[in-house]
N, C-alpha and C. Protein backbone atom coordinates (compact mmCIF):
# COMPACT_ATOMS: atom_id res chain seq x y z
N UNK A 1 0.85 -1.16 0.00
CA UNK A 1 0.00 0.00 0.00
C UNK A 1 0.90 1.23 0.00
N UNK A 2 0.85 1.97 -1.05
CA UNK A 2 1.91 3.25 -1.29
C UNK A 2 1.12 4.16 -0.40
N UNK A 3 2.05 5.05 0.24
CA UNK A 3 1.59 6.55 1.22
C UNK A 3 1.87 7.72 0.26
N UNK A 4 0.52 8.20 0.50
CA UNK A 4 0.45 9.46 -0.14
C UNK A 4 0.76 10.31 1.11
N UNK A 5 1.04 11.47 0.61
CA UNK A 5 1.29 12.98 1.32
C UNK A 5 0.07 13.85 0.90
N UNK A 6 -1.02 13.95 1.66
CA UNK A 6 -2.10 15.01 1.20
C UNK A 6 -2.33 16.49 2.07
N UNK A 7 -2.65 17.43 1.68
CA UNK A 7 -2.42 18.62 2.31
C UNK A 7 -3.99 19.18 3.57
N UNK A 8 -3.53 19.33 4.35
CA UNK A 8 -4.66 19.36 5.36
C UNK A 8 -5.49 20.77 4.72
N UNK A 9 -6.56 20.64 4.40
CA UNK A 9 -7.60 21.74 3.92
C UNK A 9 -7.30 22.82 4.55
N UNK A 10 -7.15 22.72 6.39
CA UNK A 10 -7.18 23.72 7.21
C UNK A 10 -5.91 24.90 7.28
N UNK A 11 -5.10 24.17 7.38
CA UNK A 11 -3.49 24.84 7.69
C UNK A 11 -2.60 24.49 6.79
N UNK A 12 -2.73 23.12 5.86
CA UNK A 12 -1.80 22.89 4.96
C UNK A 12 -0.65 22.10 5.18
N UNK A 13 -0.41 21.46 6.15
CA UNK A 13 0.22 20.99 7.34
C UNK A 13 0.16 19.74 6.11
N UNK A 14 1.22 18.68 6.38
CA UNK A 14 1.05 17.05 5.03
C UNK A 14 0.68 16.54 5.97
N UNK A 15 -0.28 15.53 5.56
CA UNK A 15 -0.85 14.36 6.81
C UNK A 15 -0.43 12.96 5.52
N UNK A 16 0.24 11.96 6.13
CA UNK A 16 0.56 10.81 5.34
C UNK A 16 -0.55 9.68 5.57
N UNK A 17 -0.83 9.08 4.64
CA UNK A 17 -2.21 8.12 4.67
C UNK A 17 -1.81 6.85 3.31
N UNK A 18 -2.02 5.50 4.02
CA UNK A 18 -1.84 4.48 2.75
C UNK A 18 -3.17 4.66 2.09
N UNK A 19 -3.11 4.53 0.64
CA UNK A 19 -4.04 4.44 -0.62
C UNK A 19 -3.90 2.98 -1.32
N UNK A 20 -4.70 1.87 -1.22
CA UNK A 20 -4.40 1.01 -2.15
C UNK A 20 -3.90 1.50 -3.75
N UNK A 21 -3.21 1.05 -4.47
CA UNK A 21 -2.26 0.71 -5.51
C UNK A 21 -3.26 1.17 -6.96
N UNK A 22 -3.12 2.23 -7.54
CA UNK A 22 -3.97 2.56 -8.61
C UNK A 22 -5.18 3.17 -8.07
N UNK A 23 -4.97 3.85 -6.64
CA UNK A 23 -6.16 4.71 -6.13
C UNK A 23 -5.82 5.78 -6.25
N UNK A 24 -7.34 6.73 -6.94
CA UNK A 24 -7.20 8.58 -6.99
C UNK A 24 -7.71 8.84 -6.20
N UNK A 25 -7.34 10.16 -5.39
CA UNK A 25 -8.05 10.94 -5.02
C UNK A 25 -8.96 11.83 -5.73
N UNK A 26 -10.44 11.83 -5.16
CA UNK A 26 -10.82 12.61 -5.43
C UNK A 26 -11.31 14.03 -4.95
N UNK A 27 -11.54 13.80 -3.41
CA UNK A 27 -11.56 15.17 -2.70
C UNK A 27 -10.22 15.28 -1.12
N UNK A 28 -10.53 16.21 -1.06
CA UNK A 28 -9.51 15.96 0.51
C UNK A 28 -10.72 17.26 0.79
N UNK A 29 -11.00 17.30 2.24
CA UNK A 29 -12.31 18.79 2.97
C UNK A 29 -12.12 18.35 4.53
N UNK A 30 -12.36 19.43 4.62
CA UNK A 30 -12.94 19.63 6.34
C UNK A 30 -13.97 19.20 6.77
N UNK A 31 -15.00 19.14 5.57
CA UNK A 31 -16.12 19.09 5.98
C UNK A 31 -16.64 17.45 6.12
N UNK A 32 -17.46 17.35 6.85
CA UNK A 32 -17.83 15.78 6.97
C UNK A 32 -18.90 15.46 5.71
N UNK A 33 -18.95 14.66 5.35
CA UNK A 33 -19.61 14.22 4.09
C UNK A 33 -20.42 12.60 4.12
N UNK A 34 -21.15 11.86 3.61
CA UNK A 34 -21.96 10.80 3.90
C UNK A 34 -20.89 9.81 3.20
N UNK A 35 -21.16 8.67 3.38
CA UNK A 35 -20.01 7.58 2.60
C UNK A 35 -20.32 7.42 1.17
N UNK A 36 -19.69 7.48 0.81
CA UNK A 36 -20.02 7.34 -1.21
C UNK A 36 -20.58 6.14 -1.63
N UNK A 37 -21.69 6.56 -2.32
CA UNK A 37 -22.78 5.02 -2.77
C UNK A 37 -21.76 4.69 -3.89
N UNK A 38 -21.00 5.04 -4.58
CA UNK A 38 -20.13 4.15 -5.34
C UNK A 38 -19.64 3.20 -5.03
N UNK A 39 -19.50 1.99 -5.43
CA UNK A 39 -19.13 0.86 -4.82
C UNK A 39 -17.53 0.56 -4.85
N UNK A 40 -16.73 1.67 -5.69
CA UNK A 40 -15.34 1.35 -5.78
C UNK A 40 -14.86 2.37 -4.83
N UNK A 41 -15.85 4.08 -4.41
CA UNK A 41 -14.99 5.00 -3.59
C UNK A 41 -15.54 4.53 -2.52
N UNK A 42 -14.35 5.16 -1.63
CA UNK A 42 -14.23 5.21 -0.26
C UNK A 42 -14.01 6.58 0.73
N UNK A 43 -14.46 6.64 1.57
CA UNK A 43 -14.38 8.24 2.79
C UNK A 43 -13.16 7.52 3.83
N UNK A 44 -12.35 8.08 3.99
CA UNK A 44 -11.86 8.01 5.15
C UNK A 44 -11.34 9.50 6.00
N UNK A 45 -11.49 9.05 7.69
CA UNK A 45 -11.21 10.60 8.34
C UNK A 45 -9.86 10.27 8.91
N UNK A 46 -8.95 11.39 8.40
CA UNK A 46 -7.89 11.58 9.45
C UNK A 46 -7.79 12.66 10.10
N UNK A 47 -6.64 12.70 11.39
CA UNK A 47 -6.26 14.08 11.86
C UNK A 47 -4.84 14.61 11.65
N UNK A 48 -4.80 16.12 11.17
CA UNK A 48 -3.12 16.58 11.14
C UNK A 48 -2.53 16.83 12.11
N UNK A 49 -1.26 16.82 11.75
CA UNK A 49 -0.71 17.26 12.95
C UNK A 49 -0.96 18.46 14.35
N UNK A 50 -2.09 19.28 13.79
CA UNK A 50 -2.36 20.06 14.20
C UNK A 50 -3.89 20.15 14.65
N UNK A 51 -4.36 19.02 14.84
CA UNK A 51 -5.84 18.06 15.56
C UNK A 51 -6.44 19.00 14.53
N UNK A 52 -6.61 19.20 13.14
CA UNK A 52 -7.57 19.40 12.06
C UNK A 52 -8.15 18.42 11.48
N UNK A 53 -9.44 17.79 11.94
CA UNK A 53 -9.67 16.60 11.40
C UNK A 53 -10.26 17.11 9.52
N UNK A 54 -10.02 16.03 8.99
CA UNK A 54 -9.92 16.22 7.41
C UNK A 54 -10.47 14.73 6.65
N UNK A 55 -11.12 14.85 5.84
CA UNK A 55 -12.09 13.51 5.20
C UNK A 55 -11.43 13.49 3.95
N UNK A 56 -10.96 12.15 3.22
CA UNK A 56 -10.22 11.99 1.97
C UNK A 56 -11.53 11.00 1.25
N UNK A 57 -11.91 11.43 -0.01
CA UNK A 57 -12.20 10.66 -0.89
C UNK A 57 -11.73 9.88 -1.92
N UNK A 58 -11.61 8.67 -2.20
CA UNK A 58 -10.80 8.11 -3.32
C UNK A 58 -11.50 6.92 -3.95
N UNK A 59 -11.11 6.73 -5.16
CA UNK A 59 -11.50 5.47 -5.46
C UNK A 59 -10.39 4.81 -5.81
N UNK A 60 -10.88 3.28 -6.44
CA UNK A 60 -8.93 2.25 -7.04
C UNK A 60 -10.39 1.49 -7.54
């Protein structure tokens, strides 16, 4: 599982996160969002270094 480097919406701060292999991103937000009825994307929440919690969308 390769680690991406994505930029925290809030401050900009890199938060590192594994992406399965041939996965895009499609959003990175602050905002909380519902789980994607697509059956290939996925939501996941992390926090930056700086307790900004941040929601990544992607599919593979």
């Amino acid at each position: 599982m390769p680690i991406t480097e994505l930029p925290c919406p809030q401050c900009g701060s890199e938060v590192k996160m594994g992406l399965p292999r041939g996965a895009t991103v499609k959003s990175v937000t602050a905002a909380e969002r519902a789980e994607p009825a697509a059956p290939r994307r996925k939501m996941r929440s992390l926090v930056c270094h700086n307790d900004h919690e941040l929601h990544v969308v992607f599919e593979w």
